[in-house]
C-alpha atoms as a PDB file:
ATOM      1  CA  UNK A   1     -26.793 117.874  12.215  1.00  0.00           C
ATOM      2  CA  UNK A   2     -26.286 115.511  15.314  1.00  0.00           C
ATOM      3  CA  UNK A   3     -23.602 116.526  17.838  1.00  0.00           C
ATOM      4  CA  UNK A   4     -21.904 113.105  19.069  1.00  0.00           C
ATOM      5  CA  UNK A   5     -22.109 112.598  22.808  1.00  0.00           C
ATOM      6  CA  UNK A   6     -19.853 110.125  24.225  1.00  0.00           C
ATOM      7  CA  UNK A   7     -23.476 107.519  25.469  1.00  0.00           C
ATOM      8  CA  UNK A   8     -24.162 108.015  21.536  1.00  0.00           C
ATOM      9  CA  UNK A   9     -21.118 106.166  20.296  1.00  0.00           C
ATOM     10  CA  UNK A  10     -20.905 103.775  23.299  1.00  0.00           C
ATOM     11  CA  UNK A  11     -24.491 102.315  22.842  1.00  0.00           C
ATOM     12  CA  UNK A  12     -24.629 103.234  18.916  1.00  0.00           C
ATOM     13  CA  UNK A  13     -28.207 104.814  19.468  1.00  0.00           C
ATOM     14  CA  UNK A  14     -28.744 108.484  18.495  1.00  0.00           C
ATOM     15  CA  UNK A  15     -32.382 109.681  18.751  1.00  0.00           C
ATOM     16  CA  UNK A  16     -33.540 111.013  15.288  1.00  0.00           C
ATOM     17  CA  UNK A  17     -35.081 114.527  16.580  1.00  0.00           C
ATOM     18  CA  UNK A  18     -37.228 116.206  13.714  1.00  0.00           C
ATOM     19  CA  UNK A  19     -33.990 117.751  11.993  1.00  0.00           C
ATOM     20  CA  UNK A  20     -32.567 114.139  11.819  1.00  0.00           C
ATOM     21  CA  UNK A  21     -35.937 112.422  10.275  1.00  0.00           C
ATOM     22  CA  UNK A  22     -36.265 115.580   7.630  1.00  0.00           C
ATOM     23  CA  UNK A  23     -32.442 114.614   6.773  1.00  0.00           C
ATOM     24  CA  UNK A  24     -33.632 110.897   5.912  1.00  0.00           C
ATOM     25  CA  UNK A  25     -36.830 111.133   4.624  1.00  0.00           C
ATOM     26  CA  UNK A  26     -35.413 110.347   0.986  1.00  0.00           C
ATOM     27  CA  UNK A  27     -34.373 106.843   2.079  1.00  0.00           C
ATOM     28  CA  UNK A  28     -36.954 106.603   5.180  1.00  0.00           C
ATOM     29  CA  UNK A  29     -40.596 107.433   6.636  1.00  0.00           C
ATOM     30  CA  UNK A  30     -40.361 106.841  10.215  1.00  0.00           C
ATOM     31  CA  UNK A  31     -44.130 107.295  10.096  1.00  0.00           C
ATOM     32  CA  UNK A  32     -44.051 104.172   8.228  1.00  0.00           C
ATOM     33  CA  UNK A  33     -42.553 102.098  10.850  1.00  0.00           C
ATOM     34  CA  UNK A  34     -44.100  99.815  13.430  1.00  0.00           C
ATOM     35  CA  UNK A  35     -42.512  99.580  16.806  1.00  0.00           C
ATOM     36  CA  UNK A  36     -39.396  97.609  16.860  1.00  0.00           C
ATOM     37  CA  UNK A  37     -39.541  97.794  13.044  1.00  0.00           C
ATOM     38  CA  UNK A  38     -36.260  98.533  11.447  1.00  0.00           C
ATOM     39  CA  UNK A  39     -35.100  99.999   7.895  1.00  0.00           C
ATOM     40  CA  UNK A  40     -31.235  99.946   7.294  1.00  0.00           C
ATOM     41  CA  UNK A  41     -29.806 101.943   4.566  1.00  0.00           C
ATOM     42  CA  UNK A  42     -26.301 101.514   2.599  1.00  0.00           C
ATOM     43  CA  UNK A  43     -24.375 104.750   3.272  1.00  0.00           C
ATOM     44  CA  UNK A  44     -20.676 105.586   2.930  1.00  0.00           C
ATOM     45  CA  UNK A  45     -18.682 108.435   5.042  1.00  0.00           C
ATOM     46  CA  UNK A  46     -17.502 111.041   3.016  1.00  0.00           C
ATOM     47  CA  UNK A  47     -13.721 110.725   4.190  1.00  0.00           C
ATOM     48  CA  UNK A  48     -13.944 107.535   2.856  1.00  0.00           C
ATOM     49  CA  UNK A  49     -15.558 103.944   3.712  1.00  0.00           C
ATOM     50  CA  UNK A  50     -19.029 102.206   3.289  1.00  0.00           C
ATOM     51  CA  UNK A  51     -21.281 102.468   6.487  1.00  0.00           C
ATOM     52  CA  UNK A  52     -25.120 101.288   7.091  1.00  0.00           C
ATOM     53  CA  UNK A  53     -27.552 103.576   8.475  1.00  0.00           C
ATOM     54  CA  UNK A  54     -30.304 101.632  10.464  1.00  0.00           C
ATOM     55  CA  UNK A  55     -33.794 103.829  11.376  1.00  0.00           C
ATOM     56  CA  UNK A  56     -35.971 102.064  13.737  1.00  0.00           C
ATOM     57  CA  UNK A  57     -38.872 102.405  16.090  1.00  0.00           C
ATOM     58  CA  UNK A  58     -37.535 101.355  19.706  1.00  0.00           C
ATOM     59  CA  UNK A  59     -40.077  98.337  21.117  1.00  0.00           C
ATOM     60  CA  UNK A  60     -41.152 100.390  24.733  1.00  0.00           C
ATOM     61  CA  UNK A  61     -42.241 103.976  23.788  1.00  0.00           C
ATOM     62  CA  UNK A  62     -41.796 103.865  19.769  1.00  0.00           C
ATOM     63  CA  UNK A  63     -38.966 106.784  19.994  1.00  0.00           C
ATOM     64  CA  UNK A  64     -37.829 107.555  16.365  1.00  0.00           C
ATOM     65  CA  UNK A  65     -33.918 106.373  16.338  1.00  0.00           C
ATOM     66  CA  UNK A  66     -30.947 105.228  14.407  1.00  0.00           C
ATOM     67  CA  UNK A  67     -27.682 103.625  14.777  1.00  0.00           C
ATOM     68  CA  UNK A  68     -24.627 103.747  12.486  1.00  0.00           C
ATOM     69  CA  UNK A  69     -22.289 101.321  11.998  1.00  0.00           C
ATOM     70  CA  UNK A  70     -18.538 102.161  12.496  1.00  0.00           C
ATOM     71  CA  UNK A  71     -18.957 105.444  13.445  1.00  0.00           C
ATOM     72  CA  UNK A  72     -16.607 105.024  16.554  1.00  0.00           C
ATOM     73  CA  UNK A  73     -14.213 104.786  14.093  1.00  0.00           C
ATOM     74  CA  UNK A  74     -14.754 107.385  12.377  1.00  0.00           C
ATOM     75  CA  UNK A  75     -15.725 110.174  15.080  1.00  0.00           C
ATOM     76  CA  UNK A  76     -15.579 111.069  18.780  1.00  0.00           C
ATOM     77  CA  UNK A  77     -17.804 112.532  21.554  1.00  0.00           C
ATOM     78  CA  UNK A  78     -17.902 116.776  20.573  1.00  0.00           C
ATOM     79  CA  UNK A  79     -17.690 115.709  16.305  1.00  0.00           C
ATOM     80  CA  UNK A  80     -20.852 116.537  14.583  1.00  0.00           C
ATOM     81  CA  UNK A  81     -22.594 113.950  11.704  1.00  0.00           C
ATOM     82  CA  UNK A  82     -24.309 115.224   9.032  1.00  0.00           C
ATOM     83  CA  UNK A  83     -26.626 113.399   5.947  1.00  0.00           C
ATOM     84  CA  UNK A  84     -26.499 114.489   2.486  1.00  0.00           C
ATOM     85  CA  UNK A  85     -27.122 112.871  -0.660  1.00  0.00           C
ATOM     86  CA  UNK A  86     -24.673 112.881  -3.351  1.00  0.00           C
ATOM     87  CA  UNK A  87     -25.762 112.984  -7.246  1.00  0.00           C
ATOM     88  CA  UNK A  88     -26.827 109.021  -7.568  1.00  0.00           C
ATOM     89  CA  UNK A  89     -28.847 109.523  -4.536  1.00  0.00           C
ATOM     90  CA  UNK A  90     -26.721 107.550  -1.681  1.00  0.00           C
ATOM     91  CA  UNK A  91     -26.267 108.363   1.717  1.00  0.00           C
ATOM     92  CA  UNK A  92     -23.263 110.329   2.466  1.00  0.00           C
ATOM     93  CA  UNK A  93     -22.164 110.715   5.960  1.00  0.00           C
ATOM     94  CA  UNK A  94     -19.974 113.479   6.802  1.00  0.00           C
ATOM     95  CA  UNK A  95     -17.974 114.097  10.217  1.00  0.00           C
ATOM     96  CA  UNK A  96     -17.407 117.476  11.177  1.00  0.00           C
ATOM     97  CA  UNK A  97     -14.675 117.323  14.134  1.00  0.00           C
ATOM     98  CA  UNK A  98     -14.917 119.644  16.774  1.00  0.00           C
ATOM     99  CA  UNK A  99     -12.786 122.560  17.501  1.00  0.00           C
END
């Protein structure tokens, strides 16, 4: 689960801590990756709405991060995203708002 900080949506880059990379690796090995090296996945939010997840290397320090598109839209600073995959193995997105 990532809790959404307000520099997360503004810049679209979330760092993908250990929890976040276990949550992918079906659809990514960030060990693969070279820096600057970049895998994006089709996903759709739950609530509706087709969404691509992008994993990537940064160029610098090689950080493990990702970057989904539209999720402005979808959440604010406080909501939580999680991954899951539903029964023909796409990425599902789900927003959890705060309380």
């Amino acid at each position: 689960m990532i809790k959404l900080t307000e520099t997360m949506l503004n810049k679209y880059i979330i760092d993908a801590n250990e929890s976040v990379v276990d949550s992918l690796r079906f659809w990514v090995d960030f060990g693969g990756l070279k820096h600057g090296q970049k895998k994006c996945i089709s996903a759709r939010f739950k609530n509706g709405g087709n969404t691509v997840v992008c994993c990537y290397l940064a160029n610098t320090r090689g950080d493990r991060r990702i970057s989904i598109k539209g999720l402005r839209k979808q959440a604010e600073a406080g909501d939580s995203v999680v991954f899951s995959q539903d029964f023909n193995n796409f990425l599902t997105i789900s927003i959890l708002k705060r309380k």
